[in-house]
C-alpha atoms as a PDB file:
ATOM      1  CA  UNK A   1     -48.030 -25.037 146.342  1.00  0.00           C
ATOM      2  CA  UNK A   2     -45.153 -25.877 144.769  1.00  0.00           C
ATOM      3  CA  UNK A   3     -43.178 -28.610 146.529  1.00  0.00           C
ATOM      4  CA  UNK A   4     -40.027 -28.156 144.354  1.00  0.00           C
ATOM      5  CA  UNK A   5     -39.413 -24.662 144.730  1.00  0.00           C
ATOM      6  CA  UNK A   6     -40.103 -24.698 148.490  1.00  0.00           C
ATOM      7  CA  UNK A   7     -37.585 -27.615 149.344  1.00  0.00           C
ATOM      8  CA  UNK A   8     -34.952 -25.688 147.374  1.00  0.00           C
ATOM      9  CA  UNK A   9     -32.748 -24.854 149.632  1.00  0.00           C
ATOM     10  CA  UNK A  10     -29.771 -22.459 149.967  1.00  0.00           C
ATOM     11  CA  UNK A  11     -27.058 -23.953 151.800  1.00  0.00           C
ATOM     12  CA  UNK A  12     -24.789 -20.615 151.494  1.00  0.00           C
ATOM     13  CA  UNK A  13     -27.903 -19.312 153.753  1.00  0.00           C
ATOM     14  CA  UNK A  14     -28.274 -21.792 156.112  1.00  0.00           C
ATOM     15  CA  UNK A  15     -30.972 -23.819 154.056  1.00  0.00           C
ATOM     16  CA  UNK A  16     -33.218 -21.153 153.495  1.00  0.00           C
ATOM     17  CA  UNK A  17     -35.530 -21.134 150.073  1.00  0.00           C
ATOM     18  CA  UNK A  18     -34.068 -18.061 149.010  1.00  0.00           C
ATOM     19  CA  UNK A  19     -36.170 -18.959 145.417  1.00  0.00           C
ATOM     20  CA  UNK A  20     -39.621 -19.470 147.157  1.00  0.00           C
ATOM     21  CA  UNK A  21     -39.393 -16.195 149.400  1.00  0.00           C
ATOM     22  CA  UNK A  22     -37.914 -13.991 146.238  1.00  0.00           C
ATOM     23  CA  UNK A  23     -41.052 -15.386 144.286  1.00  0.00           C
ATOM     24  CA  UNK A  24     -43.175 -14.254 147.436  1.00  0.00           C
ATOM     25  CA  UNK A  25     -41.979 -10.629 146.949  1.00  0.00           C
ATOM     26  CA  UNK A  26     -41.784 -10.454 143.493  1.00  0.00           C
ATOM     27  CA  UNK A  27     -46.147 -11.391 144.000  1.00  0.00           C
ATOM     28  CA  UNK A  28     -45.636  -8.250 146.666  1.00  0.00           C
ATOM     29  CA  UNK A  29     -44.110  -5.775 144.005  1.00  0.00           C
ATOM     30  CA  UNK A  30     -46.834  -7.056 141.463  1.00  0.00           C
ATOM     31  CA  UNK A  31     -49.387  -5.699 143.600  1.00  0.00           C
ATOM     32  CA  UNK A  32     -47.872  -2.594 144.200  1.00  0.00           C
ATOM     33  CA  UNK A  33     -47.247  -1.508 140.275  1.00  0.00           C
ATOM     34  CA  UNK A  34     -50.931  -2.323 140.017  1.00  0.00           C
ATOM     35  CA  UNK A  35     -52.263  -0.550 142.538  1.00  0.00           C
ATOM     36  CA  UNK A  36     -50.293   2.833 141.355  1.00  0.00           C
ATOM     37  CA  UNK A  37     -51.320   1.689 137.717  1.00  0.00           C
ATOM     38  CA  UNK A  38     -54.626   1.613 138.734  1.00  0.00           C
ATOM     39  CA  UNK A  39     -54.271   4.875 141.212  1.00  0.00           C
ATOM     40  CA  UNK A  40     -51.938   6.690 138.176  1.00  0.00           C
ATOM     41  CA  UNK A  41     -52.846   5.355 134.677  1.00  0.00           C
ATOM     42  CA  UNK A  42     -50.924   8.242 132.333  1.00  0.00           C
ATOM     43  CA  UNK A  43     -47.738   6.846 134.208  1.00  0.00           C
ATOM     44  CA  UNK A  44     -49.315   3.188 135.292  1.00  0.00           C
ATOM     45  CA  UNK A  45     -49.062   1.856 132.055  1.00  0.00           C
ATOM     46  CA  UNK A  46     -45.719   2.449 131.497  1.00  0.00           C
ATOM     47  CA  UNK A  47     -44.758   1.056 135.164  1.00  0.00           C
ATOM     48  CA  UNK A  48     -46.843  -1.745 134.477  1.00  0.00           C
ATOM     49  CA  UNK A  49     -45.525  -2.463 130.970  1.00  0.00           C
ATOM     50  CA  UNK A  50     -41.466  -2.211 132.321  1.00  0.00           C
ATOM     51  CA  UNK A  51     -42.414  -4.493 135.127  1.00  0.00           C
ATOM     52  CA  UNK A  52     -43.537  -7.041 133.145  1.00  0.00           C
ATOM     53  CA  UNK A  53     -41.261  -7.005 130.730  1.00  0.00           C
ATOM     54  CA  UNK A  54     -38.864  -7.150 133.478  1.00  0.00           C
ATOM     55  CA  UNK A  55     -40.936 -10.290 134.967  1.00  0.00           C
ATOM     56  CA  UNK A  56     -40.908 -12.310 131.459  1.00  0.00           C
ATOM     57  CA  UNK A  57     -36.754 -12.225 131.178  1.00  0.00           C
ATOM     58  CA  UNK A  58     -36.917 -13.133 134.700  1.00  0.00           C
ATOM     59  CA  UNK A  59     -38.739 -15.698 134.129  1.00  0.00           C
ATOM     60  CA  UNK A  60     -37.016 -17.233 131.288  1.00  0.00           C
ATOM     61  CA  UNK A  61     -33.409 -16.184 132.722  1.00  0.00           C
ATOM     62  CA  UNK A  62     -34.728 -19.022 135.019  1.00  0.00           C
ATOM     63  CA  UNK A  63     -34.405 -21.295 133.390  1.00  0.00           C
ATOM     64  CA  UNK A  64     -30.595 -20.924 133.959  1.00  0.00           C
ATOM     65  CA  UNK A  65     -31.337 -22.343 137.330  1.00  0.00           C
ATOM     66  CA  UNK A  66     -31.967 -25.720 136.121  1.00  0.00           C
ATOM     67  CA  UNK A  67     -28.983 -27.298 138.022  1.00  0.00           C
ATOM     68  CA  UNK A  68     -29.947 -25.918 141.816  1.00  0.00           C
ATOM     69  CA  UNK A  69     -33.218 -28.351 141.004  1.00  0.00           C
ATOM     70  CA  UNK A  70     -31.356 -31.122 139.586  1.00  0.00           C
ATOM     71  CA  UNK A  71     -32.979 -30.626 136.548  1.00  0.00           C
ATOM     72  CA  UNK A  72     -31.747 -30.640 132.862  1.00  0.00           C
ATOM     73  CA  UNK A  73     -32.579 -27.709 130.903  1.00  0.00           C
ATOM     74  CA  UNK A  74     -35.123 -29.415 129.170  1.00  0.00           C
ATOM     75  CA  UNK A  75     -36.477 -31.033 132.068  1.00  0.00           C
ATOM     76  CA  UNK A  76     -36.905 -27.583 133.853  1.00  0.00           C
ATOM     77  CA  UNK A  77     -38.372 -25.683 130.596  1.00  0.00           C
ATOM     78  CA  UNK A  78     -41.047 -28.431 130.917  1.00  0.00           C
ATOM     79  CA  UNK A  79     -41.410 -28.734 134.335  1.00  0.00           C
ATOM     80  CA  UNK A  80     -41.958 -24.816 134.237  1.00  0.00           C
ATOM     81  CA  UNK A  81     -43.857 -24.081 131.039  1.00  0.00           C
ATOM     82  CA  UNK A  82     -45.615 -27.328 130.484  1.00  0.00           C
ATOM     83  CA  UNK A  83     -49.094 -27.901 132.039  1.00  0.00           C
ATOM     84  CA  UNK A  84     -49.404 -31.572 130.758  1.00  0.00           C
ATOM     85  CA  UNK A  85     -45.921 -32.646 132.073  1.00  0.00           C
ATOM     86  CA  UNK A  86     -46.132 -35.741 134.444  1.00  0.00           C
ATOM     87  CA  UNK A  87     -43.228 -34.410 135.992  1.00  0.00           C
ATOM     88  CA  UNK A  88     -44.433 -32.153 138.540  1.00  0.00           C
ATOM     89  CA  UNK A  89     -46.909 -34.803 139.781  1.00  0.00           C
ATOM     90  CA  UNK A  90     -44.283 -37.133 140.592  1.00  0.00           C
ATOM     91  CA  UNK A  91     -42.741 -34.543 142.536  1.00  0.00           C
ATOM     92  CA  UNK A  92     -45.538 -33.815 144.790  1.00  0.00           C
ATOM     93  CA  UNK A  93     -47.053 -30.898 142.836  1.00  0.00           C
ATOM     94  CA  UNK A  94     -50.829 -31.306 142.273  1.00  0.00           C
ATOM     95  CA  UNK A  95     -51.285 -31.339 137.780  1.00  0.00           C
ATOM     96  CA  UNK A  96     -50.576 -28.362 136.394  1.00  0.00           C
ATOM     97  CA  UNK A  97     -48.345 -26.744 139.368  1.00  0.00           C
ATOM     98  CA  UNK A  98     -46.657 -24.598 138.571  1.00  0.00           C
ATOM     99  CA  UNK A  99     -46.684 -24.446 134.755  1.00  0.00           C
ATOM    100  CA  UNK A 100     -50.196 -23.579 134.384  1.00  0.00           C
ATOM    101  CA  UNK A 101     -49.837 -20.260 136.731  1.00  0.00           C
ATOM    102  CA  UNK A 102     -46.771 -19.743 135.176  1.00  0.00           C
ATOM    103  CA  UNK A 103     -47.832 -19.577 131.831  1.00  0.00           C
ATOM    104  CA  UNK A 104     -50.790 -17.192 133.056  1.00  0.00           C
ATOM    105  CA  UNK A 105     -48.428 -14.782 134.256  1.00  0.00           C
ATOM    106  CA  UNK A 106     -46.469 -14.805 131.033  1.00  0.00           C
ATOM    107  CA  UNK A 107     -49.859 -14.343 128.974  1.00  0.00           C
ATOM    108  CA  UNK A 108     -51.038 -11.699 131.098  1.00  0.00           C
ATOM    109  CA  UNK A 109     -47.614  -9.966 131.180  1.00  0.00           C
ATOM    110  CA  UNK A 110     -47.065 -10.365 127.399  1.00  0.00           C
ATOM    111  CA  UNK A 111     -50.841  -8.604 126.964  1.00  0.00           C
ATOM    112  CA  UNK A 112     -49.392  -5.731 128.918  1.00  0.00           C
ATOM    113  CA  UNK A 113     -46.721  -5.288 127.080  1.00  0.00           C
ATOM    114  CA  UNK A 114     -48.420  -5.224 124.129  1.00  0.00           C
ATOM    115  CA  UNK A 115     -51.106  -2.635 125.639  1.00  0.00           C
ATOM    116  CA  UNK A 116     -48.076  -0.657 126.782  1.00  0.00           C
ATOM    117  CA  UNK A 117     -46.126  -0.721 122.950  1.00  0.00           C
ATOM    118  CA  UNK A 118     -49.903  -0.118 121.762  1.00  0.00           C
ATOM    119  CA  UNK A 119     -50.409   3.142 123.988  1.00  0.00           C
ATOM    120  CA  UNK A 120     -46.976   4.589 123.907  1.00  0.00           C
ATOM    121  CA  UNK A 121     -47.171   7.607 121.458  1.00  0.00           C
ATOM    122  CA  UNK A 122     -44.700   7.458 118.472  1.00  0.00           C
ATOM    123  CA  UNK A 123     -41.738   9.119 118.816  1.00  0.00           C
ATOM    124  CA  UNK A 124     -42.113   9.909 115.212  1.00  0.00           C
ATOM    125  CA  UNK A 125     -45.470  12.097 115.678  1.00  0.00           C
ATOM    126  CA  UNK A 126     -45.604  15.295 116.617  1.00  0.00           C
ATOM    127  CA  UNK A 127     -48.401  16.737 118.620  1.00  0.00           C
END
Protein backbone atom coordinates (compact mmCIF):
# COMPACT_ATOMS: atom_id res chain seq x y z
CA UNK A 1 0.00 0.00 0.00
CA UNK A 2 1.17 3.10 -0.68
CA UNK A 3 1.24 5.41 2.34
CA UNK A 4 1.98 8.59 0.28
CA UNK A 5 -0.66 8.49 -2.12
CA UNK A 6 -3.30 7.51 0.46
CA UNK A 7 -2.54 10.47 2.97
CA UNK A 8 -2.80 12.83 -0.01
CA UNK A 9 -5.43 14.64 0.67
CA UNK A 10 -7.77 17.07 -1.16
CA UNK A 11 -8.69 19.86 0.93
CA UNK A 12 -11.03 21.47 -1.96
CA UNK A 13 -12.96 17.99 -1.15
CA UNK A 14 -13.05 17.91 2.29
CA UNK A 15 -9.72 15.82 2.68
CA UNK A 16 -10.59 13.16 0.52
CA UNK A 17 -7.62 11.18 -1.55
CA UNK A 18 -9.08 12.10 -4.67
CA UNK A 19 -5.43 10.51 -6.20
CA UNK A 20 -5.75 7.09 -4.35
CA UNK A 21 -9.57 6.51 -5.32
CA UNK A 22 -8.90 7.79 -9.19
CA UNK A 23 -5.97 5.15 -9.16
CA UNK A 24 -8.64 2.60 -7.72
CA UNK A 25 -10.83 3.11 -10.85
CA UNK A 26 -8.40 3.55 -13.29
CA UNK A 27 -7.36 -0.58 -11.86
CA UNK A 28 -11.46 -0.90 -12.47
CA UNK A 29 -11.35 0.34 -16.21
CA UNK A 30 -8.13 -1.87 -16.70
CA UNK A 31 -10.11 -4.80 -16.06
CA UNK A 32 -12.83 -3.96 -18.11
CA UNK A 33 -10.72 -3.24 -21.58
CA UNK A 34 -9.32 -6.67 -20.81
CA UNK A 35 -12.08 -8.51 -20.34
CA UNK A 36 -13.74 -7.14 -23.81
CA UNK A 37 -10.11 -7.63 -25.28
CA UNK A 38 -10.20 -10.93 -24.25
CA UNK A 39 -14.20 -11.41 -25.07
CA UNK A 40 -13.54 -9.23 -28.64
CA UNK A 41 -9.91 -9.57 -29.88
CA UNK A 42 -10.38 -8.05 -33.76
CA UNK A 43 -11.48 -4.82 -31.76
CA UNK A 44 -9.64 -5.76 -28.18
CA UNK A 45 -6.43 -4.99 -29.36
CA UNK A 46 -7.02 -1.79 -30.48
CA UNK A 47 -9.03 -0.88 -27.10
CA UNK A 48 -6.33 -2.33 -25.28
CA UNK A 49 -3.51 -0.61 -27.19
CA UNK A 50 -5.44 3.20 -26.85
CA UNK A 51 -5.88 2.48 -23.21
CA UNK A 52 -2.57 2.03 -22.53
CA UNK A 53 -1.22 4.44 -24.36
CA UNK A 54 -3.62 6.59 -22.65
CA UNK A 55 -2.33 5.05 -19.14
CA UNK A 56 1.58 5.75 -19.97
CA UNK A 57 0.95 9.81 -20.59
CA UNK A 58 -1.06 9.54 -17.57
CA UNK A 59 1.35 8.30 -15.87
CA UNK A 60 4.13 10.51 -16.77
CA UNK A 61 1.71 13.72 -16.93
CA UNK A 62 2.07 12.78 -13.18
CA UNK A 63 4.68 13.67 -12.60
CA UNK A 64 3.31 17.28 -12.84
CA UNK A 65 1.85 16.55 -9.48
CA UNK A 66 5.03 16.68 -7.72
CA UNK A 67 4.07 19.74 -5.55
CA UNK A 68 0.54 18.22 -3.98
CA UNK A 69 3.32 15.56 -2.41
CA UNK A 70 5.80 18.02 -1.46
CA UNK A 71 8.05 16.59 -3.70
CA UNK A 72 10.57 18.10 -6.24
CA UNK A 73 10.30 16.88 -9.64
CA UNK A 74 13.16 14.86 -9.30
CA UNK A 75 12.30 13.61 -6.05
CA UNK A 76 8.84 12.39 -7.39
CA UNK A 77 10.32 10.85 -10.83
CA UNK A 78 12.34 8.74 -8.34
CA UNK A 79 10.06 8.16 -5.81
CA UNK A 80 7.73 6.88 -8.74
CA UNK A 81 9.99 5.15 -11.24
CA UNK A 82 12.81 4.09 -9.03
CA UNK A 83 12.68 0.67 -7.26
CA UNK A 84 16.04 1.18 -5.36
CA UNK A 85 15.10 4.68 -4.00
CA UNK A 86 15.36 4.87 -0.11
CA UNK A 87 12.81 7.33 -0.33
CA UNK A 88 9.69 5.52 -0.21
CA UNK A 89 10.93 3.50 2.80
CA UNK A 90 11.33 6.45 4.84
CA UNK A 91 7.94 7.30 4.06
CA UNK A 92 6.32 4.24 5.27
CA UNK A 93 6.18 2.36 1.94
CA UNK A 94 7.57 -1.21 2.21
CA UNK A 95 11.02 -1.28 -0.70
CA UNK A 96 10.01 -1.04 -3.90
CA UNK A 97 6.34 0.59 -3.33
CA UNK A 98 5.24 1.89 -5.60
CA UNK A 99 7.99 2.15 -8.24
CA UNK A 100 8.37 -1.42 -8.82
CA UNK A 101 4.43 -1.90 -9.76
CA UNK A 102 4.68 1.13 -11.45
CA UNK A 103 7.26 0.33 -13.70
CA UNK A 104 5.37 -3.12 -14.39
CA UNK A 105 2.49 -1.37 -15.60
CA UNK A 106 4.53 0.82 -17.90
CA UNK A 107 6.41 -2.42 -19.30
CA UNK A 108 3.35 -4.25 -19.75
CA UNK A 109 1.54 -1.24 -21.29
CA UNK A 110 4.50 -0.32 -23.55
CA UNK A 111 4.40 -4.31 -24.81
CA UNK A 112 0.84 -3.60 -25.78
CA UNK A 113 1.42 -0.93 -27.57
CA UNK A 114 3.89 -2.36 -29.42
CA UNK A 115 1.61 -5.61 -30.10
CA UNK A 116 -1.08 -3.11 -31.08
CA UNK A 117 1.45 -0.88 -33.75
CA UNK A 118 2.66 -4.60 -34.65
CA UNK A 119 -1.00 -5.90 -35.55
CA UNK A 120 -2.51 -2.81 -36.99
CA UNK A 121 -2.58 -3.38 -40.84
CA UNK A 122 -0.73 -0.69 -42.93
CA UNK A 123 -2.61 1.86 -44.20
CA UNK A 124 -0.36 1.64 -47.14
CA UNK A 125 -1.48 -2.10 -48.16
CA UNK A 126 -4.21 -2.92 -49.90
CA UNK A 127 -6.10 -6.09 -49.39
Amino acid sequence: MDQVLRGATDPMLNGIPVHYYALMLFVVLDFIVAAVAFAKPERGLALAGGWSLLRIILQLADLSQAHAYMFRYTQFADYLFNPASPLSTSLGNPPGVPAIFIDLILLFELAIVILWKKGSPSKTTKS
